[in-house]
N, C-alpha and C. Protein backbone atom coordinates (compact mmCIF):
# COMPACT_ATOMS: atom_id res chain seq x y z
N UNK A 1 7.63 1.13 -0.48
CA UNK A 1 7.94 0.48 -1.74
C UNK A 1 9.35 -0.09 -1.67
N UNK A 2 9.33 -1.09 -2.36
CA UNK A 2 10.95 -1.56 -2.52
C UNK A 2 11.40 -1.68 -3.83
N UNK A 3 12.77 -1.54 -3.99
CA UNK A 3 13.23 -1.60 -5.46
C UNK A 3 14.15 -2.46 -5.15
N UNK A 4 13.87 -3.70 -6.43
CA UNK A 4 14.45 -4.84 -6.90
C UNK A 4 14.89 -5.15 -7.73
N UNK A 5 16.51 -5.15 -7.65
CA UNK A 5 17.80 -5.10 -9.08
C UNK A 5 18.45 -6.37 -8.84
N UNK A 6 18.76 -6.87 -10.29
CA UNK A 6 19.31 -8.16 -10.69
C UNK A 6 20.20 -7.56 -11.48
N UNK A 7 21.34 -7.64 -11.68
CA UNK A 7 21.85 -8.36 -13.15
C UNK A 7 22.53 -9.81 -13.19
N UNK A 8 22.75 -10.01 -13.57
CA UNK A 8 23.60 -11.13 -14.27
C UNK A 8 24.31 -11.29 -15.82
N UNK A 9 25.47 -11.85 -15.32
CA UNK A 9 26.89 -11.79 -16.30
C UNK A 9 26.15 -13.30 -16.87
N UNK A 10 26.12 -13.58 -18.18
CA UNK A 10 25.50 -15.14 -18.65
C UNK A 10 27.08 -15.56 -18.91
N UNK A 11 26.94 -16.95 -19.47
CA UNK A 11 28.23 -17.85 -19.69
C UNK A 11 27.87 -17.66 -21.46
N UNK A 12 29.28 -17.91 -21.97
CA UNK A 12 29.30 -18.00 -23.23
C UNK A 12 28.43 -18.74 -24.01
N UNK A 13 28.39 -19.81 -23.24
CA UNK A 13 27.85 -21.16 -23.57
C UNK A 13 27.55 -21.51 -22.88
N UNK A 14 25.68 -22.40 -22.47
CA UNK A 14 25.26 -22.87 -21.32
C UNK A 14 23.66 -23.72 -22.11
N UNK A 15 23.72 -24.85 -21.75
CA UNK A 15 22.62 -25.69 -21.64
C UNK A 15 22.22 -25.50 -23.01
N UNK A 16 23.16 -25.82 -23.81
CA UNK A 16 23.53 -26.53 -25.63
C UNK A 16 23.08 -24.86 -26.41
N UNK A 17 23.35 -23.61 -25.91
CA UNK A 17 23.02 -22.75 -26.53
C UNK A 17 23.77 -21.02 -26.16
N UNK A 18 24.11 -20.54 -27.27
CA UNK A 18 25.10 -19.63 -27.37
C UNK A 18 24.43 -18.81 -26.25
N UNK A 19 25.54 -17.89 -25.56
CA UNK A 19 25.25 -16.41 -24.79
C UNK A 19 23.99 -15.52 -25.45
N UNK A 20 24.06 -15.61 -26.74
CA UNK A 20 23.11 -14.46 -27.81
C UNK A 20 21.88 -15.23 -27.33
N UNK A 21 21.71 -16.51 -27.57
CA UNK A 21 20.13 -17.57 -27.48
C UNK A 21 19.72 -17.28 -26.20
N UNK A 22 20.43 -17.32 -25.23
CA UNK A 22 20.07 -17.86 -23.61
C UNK A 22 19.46 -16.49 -23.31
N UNK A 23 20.15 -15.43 -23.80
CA UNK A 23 19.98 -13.58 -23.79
C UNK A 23 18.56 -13.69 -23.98
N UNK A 24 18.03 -13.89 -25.29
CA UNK A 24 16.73 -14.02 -25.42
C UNK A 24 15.14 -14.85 -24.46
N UNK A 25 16.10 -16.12 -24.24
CA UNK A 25 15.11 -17.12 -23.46
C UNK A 25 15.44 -16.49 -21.80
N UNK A 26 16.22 -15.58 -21.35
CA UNK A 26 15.98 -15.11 -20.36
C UNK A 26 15.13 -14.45 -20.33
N UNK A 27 15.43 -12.91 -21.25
CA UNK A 27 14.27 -11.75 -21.52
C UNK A 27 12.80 -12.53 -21.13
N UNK A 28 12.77 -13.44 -22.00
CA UNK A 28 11.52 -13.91 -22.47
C UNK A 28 10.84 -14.74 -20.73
N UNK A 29 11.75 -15.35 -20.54
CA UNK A 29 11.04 -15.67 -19.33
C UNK A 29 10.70 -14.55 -17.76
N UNK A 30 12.18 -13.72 -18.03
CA UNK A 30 11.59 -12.67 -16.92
C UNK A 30 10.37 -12.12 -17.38
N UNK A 31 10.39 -11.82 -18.48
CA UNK A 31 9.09 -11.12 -18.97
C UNK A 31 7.74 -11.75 -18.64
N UNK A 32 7.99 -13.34 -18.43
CA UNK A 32 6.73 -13.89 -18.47
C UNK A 32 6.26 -13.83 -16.76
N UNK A 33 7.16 -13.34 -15.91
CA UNK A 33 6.32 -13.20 -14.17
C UNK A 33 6.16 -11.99 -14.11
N UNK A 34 6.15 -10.66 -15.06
CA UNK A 34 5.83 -9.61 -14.35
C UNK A 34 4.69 -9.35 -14.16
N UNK A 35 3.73 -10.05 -14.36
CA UNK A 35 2.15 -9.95 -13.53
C UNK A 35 1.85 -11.03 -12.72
N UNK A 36 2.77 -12.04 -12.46
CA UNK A 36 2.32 -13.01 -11.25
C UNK A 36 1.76 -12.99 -10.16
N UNK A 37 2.16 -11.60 -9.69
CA UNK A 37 1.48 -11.34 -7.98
C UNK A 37 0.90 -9.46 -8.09
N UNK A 38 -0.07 -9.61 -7.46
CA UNK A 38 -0.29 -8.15 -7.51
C UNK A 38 0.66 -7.74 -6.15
N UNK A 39 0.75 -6.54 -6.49
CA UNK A 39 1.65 -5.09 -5.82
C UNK A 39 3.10 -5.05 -6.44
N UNK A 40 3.29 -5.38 -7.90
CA UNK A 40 4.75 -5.26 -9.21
C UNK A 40 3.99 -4.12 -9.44
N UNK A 41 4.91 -2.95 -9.03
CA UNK A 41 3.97 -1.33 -9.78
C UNK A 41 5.19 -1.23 -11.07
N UNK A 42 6.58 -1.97 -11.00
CA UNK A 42 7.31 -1.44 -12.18
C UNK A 42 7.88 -3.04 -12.28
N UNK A 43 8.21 -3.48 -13.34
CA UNK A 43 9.17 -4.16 -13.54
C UNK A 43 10.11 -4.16 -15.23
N UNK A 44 10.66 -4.03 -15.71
CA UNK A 44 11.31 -3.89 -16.22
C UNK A 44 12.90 -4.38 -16.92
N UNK A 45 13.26 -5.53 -17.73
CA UNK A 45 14.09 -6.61 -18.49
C UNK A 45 15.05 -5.75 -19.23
N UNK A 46 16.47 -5.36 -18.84
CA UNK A 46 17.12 -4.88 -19.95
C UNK A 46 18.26 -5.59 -20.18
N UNK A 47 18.57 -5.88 -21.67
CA UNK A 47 19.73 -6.40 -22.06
C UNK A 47 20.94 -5.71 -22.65
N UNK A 48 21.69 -5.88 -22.17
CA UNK A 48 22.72 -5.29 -22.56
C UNK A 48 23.05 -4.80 -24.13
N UNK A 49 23.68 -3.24 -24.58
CA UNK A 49 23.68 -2.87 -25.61
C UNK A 49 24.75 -3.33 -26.47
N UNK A 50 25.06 -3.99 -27.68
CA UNK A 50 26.16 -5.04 -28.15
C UNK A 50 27.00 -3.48 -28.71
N UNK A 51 28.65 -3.22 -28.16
CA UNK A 51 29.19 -2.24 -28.04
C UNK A 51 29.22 -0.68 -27.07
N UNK A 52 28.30 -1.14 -26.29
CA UNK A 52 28.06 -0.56 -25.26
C UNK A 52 28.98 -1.13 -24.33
N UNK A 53 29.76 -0.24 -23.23
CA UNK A 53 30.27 -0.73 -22.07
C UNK A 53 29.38 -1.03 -21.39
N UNK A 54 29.60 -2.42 -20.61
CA UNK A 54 28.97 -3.10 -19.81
C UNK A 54 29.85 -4.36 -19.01
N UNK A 55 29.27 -4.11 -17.36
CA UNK A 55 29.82 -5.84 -17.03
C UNK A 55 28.63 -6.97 -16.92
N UNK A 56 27.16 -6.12 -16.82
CA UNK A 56 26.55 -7.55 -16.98
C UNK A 56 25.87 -7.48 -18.27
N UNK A 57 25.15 -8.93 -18.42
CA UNK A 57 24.45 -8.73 -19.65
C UNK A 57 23.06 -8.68 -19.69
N UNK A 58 22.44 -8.58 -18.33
CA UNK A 58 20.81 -8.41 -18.29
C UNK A 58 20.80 -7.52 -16.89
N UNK A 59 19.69 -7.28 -16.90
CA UNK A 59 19.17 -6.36 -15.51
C UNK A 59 17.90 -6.45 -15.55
N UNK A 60 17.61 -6.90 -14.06
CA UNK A 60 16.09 -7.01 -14.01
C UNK A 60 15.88 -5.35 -12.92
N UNK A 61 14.60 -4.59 -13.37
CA UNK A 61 14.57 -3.21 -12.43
C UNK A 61 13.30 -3.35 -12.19
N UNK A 62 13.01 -3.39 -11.11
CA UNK A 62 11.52 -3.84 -10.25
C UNK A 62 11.20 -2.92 -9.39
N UNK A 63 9.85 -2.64 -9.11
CA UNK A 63 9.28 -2.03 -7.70
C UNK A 63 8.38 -2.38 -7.44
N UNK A 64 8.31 -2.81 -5.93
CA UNK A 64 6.91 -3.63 -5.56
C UNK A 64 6.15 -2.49 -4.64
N UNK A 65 5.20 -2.91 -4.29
CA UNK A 65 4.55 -2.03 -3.80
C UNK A 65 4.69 -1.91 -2.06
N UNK A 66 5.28 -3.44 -1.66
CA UNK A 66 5.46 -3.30 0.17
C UNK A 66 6.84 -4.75 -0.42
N UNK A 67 6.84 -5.29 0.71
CA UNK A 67 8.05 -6.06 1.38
C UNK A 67 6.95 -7.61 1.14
N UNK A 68 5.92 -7.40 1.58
CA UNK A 68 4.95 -8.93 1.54
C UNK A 68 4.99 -9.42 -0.72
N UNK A 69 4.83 -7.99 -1.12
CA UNK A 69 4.55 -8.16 -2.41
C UNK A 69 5.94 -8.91 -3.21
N UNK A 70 7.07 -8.60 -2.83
CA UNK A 70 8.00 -8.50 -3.10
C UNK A 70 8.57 -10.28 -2.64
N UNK A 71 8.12 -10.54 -1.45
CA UNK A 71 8.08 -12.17 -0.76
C UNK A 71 7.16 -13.02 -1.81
N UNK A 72 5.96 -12.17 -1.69
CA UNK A 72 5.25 -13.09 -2.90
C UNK A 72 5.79 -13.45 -4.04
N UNK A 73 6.07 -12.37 -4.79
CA UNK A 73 7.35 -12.54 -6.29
C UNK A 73 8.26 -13.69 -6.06
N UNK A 74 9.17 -13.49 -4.96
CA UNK A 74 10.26 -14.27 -4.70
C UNK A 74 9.30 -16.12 -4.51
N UNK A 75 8.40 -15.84 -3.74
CA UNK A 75 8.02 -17.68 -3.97
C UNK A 75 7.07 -18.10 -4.86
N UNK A 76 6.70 -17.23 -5.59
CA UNK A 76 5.36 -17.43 -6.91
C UNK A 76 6.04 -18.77 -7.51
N UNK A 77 5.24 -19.72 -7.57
CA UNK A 77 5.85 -20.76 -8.88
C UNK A 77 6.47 -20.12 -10.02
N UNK A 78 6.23 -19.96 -10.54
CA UNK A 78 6.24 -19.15 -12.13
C UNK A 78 7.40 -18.74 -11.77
N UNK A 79 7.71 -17.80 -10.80
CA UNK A 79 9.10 -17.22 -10.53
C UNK A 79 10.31 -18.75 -10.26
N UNK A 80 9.65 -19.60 -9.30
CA UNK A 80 10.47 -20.34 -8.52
C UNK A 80 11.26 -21.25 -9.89
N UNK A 81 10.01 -21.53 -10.91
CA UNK A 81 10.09 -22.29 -11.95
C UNK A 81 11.63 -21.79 -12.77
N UNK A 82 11.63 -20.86 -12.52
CA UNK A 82 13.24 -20.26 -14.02
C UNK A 82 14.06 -19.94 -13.12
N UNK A 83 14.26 -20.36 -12.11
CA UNK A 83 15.37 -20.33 -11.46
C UNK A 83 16.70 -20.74 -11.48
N UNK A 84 16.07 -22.80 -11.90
CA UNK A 84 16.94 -23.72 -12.35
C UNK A 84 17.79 -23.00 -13.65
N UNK A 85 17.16 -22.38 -14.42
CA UNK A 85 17.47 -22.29 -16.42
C UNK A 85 18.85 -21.17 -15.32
N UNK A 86 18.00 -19.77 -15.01
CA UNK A 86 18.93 -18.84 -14.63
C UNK A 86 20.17 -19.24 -14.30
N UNK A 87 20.55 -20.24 -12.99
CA UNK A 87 21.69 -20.83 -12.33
C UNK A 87 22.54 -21.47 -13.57
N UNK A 88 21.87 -22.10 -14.07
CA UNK A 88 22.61 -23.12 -15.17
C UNK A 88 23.57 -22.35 -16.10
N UNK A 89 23.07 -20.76 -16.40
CA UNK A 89 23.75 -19.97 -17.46
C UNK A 89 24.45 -18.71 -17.05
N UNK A 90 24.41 -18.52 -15.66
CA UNK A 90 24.73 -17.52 -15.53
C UNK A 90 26.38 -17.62 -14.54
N UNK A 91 27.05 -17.08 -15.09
CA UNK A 91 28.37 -16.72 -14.48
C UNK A 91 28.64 -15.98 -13.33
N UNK A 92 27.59 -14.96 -13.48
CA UNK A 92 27.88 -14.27 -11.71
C UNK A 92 25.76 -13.25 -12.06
N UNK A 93 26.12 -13.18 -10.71
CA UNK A 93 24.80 -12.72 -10.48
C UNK A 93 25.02 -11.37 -9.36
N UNK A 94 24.57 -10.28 -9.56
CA UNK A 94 24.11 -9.29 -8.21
C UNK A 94 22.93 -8.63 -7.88
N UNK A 95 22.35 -8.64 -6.71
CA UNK A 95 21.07 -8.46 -6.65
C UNK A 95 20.96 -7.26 -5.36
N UNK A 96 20.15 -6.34 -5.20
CA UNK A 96 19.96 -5.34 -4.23
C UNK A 96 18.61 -5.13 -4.32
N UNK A 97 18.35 -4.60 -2.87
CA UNK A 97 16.77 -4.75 -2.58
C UNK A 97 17.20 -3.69 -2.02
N UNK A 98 16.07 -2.56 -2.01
CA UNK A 98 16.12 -1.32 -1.27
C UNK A 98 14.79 -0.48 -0.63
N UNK A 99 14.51 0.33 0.26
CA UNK A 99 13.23 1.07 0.80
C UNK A 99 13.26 2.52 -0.20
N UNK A 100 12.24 1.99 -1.23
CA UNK A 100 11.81 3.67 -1.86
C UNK A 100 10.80 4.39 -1.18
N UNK A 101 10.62 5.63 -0.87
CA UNK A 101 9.47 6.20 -0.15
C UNK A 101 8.71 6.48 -1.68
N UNK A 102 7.44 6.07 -0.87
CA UNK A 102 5.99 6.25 -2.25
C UNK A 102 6.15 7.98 -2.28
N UNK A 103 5.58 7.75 -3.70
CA UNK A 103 5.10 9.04 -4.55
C UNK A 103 4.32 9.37 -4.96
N UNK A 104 3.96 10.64 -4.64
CA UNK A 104 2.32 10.86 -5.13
C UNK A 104 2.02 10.60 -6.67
N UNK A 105 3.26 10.36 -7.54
CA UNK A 105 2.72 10.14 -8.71
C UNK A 105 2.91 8.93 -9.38
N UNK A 106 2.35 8.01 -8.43
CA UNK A 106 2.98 6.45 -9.18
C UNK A 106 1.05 5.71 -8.02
């Protein structure tokens, strides 16, 4: 299994719409590939808590099921498609990919 982390820091202002707007139309679009490819056993959109310490303002938390599933995600249209919006608004980005050993209870 692999586990697949995003966050990203957004810009105040990006593509005629506040940090708060873009917050939402991100959610909304990560949300819309987490069934694009089979072998996503977790995926998971969190936005940052307003007064909560934090340095980014979203996190994507994923687990695929192998390394092929995880390639698939990465070139799915649907994925490839919100790429452009992402770049346009986001100020910094960090991403880690890692080897989870499977569990008998997943």
């Amino acid at each position: 299994m692999i586990r697949h982390i995003v966050m990203w820091k957004l810009k105040d202002h990006a593509e005629g719409a506040s940090r708060a707007d873009n917050l939402a139309k991100v959610k909304a679009s990560l949300e819309s590939v987490k069934d694009c490819v089979p072998g996503i056993v977790e995926f998971e959109v969190g936005i940052a808590t307003p007064g909560m310490e934090a340095t980014f303002d979203v996190v994507l938390n994923s687990l695929f099921d192998s390394q092929e599933a995880l390639d698939a995600y990465q070139g799915h249209p649907t994925h490839v498609a919100i790429k452009p919006f992402m770049s346009a608004i986001r100020a910094g980005r960090e991403c880690m990919d890692y080897v989870v050993p499977a569990r008998a209870d997943r």
